[in-house]
N, C-alpha and C. Protein backbone atom coordinates (compact mmCIF):
# COMPACT_ATOMS: atom_id res chain seq x y z
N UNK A 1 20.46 14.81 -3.11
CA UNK A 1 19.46 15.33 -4.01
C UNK A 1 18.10 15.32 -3.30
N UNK A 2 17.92 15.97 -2.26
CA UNK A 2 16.71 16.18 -1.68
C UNK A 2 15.38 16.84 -2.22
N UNK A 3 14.27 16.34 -2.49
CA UNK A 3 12.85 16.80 -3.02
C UNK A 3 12.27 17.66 -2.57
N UNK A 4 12.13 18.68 -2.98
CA UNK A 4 12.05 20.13 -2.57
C UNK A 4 10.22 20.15 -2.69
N UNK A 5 9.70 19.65 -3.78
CA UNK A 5 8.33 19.97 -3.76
C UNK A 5 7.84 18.76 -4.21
N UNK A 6 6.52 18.64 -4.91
CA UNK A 6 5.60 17.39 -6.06
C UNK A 6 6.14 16.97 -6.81
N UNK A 7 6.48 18.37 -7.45
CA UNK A 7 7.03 18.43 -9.18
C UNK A 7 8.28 17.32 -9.16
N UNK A 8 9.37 17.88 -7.93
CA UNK A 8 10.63 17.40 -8.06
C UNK A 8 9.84 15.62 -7.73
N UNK A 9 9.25 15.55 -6.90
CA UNK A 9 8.56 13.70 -6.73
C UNK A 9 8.30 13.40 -7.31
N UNK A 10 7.74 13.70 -8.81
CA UNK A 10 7.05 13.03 -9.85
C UNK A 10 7.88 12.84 -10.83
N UNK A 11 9.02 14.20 -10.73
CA UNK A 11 9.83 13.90 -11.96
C UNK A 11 11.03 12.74 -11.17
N UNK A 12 11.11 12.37 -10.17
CA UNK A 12 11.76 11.30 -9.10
C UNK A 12 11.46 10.22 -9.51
N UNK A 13 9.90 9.57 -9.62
CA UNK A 13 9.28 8.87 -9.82
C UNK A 13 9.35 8.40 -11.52
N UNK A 14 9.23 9.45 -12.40
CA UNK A 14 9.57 9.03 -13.42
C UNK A 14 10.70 8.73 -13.98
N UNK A 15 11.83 9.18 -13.63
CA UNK A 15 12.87 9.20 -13.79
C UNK A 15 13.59 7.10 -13.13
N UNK A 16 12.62 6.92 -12.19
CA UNK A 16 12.77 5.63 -11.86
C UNK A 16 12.56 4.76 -12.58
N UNK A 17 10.91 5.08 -13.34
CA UNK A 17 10.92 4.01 -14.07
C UNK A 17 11.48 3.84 -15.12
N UNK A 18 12.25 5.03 -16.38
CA UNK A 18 12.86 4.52 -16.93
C UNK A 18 14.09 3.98 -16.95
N UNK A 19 14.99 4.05 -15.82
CA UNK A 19 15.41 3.95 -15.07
C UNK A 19 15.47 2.43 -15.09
N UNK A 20 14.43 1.89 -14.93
CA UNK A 20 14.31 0.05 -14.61
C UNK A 20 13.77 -0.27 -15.91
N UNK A 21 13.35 0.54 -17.03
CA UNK A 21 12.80 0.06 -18.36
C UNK A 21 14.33 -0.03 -19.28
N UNK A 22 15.20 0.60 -18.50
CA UNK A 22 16.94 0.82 -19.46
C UNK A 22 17.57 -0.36 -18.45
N UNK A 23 17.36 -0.60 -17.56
CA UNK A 23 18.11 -1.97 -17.01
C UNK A 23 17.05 -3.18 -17.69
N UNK A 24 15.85 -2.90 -18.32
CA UNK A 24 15.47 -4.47 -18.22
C UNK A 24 16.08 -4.37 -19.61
N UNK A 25 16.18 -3.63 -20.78
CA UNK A 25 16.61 -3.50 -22.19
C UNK A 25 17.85 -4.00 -22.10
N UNK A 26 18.17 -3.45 -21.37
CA UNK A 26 19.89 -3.96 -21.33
C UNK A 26 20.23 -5.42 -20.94
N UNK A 27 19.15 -6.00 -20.31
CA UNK A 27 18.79 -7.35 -20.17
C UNK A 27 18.65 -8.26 -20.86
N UNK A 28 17.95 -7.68 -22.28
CA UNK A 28 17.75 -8.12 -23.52
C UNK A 28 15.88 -8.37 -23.20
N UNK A 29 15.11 -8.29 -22.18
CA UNK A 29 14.15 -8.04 -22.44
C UNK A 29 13.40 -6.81 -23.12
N UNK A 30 11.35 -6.52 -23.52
CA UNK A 30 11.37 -5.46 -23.79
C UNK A 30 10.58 -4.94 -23.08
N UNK A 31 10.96 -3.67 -22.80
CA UNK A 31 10.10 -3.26 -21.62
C UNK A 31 9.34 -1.96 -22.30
N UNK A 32 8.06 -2.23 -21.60
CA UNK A 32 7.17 -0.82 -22.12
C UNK A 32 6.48 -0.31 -20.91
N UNK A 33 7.05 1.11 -20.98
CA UNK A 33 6.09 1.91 -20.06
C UNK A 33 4.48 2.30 -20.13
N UNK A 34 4.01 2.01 -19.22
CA UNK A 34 2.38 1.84 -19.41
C UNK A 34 2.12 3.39 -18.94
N UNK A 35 0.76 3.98 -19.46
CA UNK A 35 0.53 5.30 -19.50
C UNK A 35 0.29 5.51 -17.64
N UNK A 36 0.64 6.70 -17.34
CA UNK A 36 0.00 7.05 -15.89
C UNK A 36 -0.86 6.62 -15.76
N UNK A 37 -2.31 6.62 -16.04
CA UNK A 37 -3.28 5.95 -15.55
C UNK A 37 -3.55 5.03 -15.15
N UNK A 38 -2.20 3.75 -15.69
CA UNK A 38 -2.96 2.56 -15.63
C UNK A 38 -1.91 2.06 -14.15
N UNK A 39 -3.31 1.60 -13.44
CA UNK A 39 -3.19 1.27 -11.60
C UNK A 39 -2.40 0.26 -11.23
N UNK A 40 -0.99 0.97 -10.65
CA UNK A 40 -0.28 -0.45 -10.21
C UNK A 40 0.65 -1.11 -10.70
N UNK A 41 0.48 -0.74 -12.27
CA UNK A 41 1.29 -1.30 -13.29
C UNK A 41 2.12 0.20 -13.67
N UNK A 42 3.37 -0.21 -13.79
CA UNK A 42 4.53 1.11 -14.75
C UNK A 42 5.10 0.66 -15.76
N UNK A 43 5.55 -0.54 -15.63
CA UNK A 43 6.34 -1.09 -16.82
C UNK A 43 5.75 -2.60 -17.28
N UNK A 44 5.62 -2.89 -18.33
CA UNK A 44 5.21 -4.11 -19.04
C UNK A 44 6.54 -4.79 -19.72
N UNK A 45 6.89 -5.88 -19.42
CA UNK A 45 8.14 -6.92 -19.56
C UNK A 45 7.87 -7.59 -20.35
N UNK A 46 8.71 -8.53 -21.39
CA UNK A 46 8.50 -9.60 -22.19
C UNK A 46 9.50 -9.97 -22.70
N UNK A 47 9.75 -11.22 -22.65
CA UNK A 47 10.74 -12.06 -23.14
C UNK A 47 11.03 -11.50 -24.78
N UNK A 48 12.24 -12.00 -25.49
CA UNK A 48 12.13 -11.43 -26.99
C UNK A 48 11.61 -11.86 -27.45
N UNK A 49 10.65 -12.96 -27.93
CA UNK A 49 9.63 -13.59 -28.62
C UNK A 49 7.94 -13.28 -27.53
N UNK A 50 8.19 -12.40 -27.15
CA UNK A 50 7.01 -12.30 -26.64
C UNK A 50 5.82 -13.60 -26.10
N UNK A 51 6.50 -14.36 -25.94
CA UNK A 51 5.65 -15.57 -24.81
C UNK A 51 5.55 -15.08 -23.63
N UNK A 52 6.10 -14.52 -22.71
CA UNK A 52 5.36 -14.18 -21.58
C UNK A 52 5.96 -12.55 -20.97
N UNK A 53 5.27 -12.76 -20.34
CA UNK A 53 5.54 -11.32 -19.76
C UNK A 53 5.06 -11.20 -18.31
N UNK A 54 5.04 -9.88 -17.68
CA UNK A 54 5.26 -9.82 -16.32
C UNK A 54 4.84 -8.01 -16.17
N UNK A 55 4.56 -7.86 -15.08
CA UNK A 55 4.07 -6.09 -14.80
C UNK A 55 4.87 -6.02 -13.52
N UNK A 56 5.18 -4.73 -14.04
CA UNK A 56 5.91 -4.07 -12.50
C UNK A 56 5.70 -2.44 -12.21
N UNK A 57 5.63 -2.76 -10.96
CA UNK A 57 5.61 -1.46 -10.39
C UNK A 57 6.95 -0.90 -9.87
N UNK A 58 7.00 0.51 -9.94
CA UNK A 58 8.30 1.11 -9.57
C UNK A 58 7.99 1.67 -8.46
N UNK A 59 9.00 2.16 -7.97
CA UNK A 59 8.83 2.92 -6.51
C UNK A 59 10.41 3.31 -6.58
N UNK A 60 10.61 4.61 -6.34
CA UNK A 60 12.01 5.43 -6.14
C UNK A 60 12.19 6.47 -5.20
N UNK A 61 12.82 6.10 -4.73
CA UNK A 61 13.36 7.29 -3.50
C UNK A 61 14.40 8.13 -3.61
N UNK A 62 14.84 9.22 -3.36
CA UNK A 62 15.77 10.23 -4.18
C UNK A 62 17.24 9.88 -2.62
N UNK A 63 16.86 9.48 -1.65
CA UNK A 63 17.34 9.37 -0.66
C UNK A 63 18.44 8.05 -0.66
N UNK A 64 18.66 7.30 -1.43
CA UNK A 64 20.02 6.26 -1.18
C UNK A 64 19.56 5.76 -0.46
N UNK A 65 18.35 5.30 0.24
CA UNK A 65 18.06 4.30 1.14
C UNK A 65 17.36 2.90 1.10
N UNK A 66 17.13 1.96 1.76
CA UNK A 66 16.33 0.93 1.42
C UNK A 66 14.90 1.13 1.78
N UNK A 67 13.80 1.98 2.00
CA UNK A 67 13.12 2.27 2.21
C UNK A 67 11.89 3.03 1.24
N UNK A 68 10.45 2.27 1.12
CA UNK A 68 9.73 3.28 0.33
C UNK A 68 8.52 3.10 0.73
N UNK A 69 7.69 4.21 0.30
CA UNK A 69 6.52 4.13 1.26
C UNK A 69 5.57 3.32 -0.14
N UNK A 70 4.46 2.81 0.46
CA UNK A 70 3.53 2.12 -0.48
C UNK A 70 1.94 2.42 0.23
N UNK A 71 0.89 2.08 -0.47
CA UNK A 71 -0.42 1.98 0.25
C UNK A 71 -0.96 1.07 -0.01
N UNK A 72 -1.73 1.21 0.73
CA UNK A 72 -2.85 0.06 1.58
C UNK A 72 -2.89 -1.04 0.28
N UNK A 73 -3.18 -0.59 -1.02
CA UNK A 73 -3.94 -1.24 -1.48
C UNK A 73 -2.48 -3.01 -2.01
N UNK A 74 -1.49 -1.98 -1.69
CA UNK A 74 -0.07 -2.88 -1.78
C UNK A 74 -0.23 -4.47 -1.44
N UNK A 75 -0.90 -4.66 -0.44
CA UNK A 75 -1.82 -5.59 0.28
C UNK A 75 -1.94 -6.62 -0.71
N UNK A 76 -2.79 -6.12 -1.28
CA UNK A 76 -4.03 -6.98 -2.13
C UNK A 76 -3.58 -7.05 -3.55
N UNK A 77 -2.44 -6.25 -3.88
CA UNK A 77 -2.59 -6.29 -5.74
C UNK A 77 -1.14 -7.28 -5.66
N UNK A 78 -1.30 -8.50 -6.30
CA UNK A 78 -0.35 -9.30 -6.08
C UNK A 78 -0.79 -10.37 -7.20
N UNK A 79 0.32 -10.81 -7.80
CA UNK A 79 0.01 -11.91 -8.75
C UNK A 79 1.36 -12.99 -8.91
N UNK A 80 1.75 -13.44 -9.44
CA UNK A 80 2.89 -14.35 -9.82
C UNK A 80 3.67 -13.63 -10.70
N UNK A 81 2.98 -13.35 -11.20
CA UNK A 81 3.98 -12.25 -12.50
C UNK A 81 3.89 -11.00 -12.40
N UNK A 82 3.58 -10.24 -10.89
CA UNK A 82 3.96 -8.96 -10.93
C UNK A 82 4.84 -8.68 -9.79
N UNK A 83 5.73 -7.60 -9.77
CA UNK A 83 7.05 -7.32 -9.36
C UNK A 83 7.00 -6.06 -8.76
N UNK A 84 7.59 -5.53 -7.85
CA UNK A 84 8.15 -4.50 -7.67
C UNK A 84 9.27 -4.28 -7.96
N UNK A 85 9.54 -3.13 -8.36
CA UNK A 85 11.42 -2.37 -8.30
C UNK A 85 11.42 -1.48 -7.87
N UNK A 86 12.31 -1.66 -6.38
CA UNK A 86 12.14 -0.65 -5.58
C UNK A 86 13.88 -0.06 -6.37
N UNK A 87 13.61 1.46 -6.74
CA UNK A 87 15.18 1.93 -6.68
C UNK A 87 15.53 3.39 -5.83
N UNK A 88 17.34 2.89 -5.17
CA UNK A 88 17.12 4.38 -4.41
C UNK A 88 18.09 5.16 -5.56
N UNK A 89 17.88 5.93 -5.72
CA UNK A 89 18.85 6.98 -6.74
C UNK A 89 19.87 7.56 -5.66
N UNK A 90 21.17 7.63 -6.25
CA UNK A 90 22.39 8.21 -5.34
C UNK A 90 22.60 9.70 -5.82
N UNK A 91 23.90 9.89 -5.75
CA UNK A 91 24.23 11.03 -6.25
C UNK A 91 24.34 11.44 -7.87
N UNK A 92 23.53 12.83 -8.51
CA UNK A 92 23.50 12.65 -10.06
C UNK A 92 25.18 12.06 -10.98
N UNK A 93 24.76 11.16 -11.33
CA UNK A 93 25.86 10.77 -12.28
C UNK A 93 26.28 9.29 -11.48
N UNK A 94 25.63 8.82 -10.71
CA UNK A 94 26.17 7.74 -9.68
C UNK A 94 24.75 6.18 -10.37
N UNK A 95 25.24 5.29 -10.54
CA UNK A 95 24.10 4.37 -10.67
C UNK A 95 23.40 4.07 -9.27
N UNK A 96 22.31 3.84 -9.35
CA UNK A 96 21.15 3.86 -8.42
C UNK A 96 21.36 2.35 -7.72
N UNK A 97 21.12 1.49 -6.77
CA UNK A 97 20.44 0.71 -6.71
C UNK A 97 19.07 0.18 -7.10
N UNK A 98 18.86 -0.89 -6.96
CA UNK A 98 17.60 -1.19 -7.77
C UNK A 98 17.54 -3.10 -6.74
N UNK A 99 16.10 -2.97 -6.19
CA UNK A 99 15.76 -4.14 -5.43
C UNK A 99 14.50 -4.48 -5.94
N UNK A 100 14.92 -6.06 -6.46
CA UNK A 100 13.80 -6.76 -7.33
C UNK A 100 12.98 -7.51 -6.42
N UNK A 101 11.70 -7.28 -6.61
CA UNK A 101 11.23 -8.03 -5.18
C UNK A 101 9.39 -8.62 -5.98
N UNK A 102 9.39 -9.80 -5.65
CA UNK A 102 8.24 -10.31 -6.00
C UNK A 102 6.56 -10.01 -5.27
N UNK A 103 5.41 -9.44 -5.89
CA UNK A 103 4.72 -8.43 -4.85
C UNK A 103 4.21 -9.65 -4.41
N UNK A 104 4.26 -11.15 -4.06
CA UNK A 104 3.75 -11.84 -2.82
C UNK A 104 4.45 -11.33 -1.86
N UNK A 105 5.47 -11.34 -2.13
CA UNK A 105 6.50 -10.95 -0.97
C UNK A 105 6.31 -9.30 -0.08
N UNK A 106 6.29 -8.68 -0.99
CA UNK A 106 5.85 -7.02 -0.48
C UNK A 106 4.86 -7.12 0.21
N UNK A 107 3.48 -8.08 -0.49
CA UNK A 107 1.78 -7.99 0.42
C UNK A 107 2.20 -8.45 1.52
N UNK A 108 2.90 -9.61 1.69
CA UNK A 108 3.11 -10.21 3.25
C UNK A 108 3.96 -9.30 3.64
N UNK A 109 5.06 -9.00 3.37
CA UNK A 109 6.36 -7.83 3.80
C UNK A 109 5.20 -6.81 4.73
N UNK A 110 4.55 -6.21 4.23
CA UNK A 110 4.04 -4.79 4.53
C UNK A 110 2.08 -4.84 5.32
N UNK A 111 2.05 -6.33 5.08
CA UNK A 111 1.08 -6.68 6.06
C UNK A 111 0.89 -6.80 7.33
N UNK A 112 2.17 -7.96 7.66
CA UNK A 112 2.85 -7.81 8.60
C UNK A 112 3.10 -7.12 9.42
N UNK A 113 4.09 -6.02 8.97
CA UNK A 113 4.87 -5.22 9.26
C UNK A 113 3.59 -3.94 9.49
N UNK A 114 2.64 -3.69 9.23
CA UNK A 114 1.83 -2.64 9.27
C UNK A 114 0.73 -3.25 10.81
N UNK A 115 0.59 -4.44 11.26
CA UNK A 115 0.01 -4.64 11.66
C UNK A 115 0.67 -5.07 13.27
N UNK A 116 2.28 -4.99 13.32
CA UNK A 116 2.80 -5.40 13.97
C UNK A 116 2.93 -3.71 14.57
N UNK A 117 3.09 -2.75 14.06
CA UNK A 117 3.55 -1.34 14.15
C UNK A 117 1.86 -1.09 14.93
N UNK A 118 0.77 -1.39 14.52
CA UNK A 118 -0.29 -1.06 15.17
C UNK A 118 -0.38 -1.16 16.77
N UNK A 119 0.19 -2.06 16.86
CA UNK A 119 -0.07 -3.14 18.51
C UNK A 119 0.95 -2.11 19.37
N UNK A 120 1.30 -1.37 18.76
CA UNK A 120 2.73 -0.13 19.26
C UNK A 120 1.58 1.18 19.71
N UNK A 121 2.35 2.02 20.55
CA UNK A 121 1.58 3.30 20.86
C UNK A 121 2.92 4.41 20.17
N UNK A 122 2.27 5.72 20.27
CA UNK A 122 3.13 6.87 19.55
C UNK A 122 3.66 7.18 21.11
N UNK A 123 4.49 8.26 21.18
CA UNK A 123 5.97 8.52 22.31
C UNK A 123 4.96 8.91 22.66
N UNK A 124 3.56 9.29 22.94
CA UNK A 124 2.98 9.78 24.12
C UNK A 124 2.12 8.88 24.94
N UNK A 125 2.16 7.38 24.17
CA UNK A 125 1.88 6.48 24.86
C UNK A 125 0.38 6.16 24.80
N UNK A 126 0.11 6.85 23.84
CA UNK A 126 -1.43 6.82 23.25
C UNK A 126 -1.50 5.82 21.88
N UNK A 127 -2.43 4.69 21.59
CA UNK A 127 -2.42 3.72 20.99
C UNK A 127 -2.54 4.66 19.76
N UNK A 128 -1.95 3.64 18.64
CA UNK A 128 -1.42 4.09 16.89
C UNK A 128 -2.94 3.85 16.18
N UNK A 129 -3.45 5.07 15.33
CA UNK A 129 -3.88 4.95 14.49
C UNK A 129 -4.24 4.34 12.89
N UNK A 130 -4.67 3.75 12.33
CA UNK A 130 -4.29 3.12 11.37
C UNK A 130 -4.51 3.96 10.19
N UNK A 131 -3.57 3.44 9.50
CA UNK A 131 -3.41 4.45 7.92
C UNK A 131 -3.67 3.74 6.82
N UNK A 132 -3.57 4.29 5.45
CA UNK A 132 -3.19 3.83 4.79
C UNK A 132 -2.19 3.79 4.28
N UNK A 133 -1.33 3.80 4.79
CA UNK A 133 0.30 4.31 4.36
C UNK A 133 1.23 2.91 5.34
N UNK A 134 1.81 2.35 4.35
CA UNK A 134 3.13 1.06 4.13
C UNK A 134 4.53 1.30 3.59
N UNK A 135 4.77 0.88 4.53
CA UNK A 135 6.37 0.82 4.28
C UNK A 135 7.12 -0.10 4.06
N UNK A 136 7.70 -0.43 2.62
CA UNK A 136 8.59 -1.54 2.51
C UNK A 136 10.42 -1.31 3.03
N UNK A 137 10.90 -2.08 3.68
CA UNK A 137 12.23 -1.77 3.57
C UNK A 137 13.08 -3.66 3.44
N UNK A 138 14.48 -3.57 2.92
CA UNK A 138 15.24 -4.30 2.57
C UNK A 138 16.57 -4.30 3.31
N UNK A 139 16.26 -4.44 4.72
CA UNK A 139 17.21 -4.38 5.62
C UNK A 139 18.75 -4.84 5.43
N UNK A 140 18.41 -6.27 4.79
CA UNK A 140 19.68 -7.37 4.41
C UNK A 140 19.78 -7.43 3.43
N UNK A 141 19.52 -6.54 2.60
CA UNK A 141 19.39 -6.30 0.67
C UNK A 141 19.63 -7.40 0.00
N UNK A 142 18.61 -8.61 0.40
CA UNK A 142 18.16 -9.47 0.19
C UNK A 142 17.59 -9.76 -1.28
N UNK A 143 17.19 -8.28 -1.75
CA UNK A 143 16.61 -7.96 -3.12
C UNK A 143 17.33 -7.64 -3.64
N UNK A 144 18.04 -6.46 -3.34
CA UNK A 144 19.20 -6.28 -4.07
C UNK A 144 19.82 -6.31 -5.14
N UNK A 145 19.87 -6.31 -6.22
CA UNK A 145 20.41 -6.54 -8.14
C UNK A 145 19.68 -8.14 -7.87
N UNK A 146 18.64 -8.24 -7.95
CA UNK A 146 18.16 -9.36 -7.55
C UNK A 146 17.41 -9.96 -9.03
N UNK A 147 17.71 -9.70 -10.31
CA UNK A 147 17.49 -9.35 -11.52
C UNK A 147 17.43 -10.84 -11.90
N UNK A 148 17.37 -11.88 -11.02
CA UNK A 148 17.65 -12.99 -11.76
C UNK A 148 15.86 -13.58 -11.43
N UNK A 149 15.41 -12.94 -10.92
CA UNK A 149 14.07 -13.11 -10.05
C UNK A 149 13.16 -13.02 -11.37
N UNK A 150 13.02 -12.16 -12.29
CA UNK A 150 12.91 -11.76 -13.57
C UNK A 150 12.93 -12.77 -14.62
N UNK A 151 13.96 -13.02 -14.37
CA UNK A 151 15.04 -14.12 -15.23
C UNK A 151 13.88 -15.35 -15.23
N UNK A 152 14.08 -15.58 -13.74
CA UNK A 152 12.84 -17.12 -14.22
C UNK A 152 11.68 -16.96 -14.63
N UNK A 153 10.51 -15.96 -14.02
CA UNK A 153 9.34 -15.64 -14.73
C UNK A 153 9.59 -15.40 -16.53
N UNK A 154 10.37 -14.61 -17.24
CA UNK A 154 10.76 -14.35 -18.15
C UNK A 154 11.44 -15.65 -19.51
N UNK A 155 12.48 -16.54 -18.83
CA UNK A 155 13.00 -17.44 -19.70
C UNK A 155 12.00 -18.65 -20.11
């Protein structure tokens, strides 16, 4: 299912998060999708008595892979109770993967990893520019249905 244009990325993107708002329901948590605007945050979590809760960001790739791009600001927006869910979508009618990953872990993941890629030159042997553009990946799917990660912030 390759992304042909925006349109098809956004409806990719949305399609993710509910996507992880129907796995956390099915969890028995409740999950609410937060409007586009609001930065960073996609889905709002809460236990069934509403004592605590948790924010997450989605990220979906139409590609079956462990891989998604993030920015700069990925870095810095980090709390105890906020999450990423990275999911790759497979083939239509196929369940997706879905990698639960805590964003301390992503800021260092992609800090790292962005700064280690710098000290590198491009194939012409000319030193790398810096971007704002990060890449998380889950080599040892370490995250993986990792849903229990949730579980403790949540119970």
């Amino acid at each position: 299912m390759p992304i042909k244009n925006k349109l098809e990325s956004t409806l990719v993107g949305v399609a993710g998060e509910y996507l992880v708002a129907g796995e956390l329901s099915l969890r028995g948590f409740i999950a609410s999708l937060t409007l586009r605007n609001s930065r960073g945050i996609d889905i709002i979590a809460s236990n069934s008595d509403g004592t605590k809760s948790i924010s997450i960001q989605v990220k979906t790739n139409s590609k079956g892979d462990n891989k998604w791009i993030l920015s700069q600001e990925s870095e810095t927006f980090q709390s105890d109770n906020h999450f990423y869910i990275f999911v790759a979508l497979k083939n239509l009618g196929e369940r997706g993967n879905f990698f639960i990953v805590p964003s301390l872990v992503v800021a260092e993941y992609i800090a790292t990893n962005h700064s280690e890629w710098l000290k590198g030159t491009k194939s012409d042997g000319t030193p790398r520019k810096d971007s704002a553009i990060r890449n998380f990946r889950d080599l040892e799917n370490q995250y993986l249905e990792a849903w229990h990660l949730i579980n403790i912030e949540l119970l």
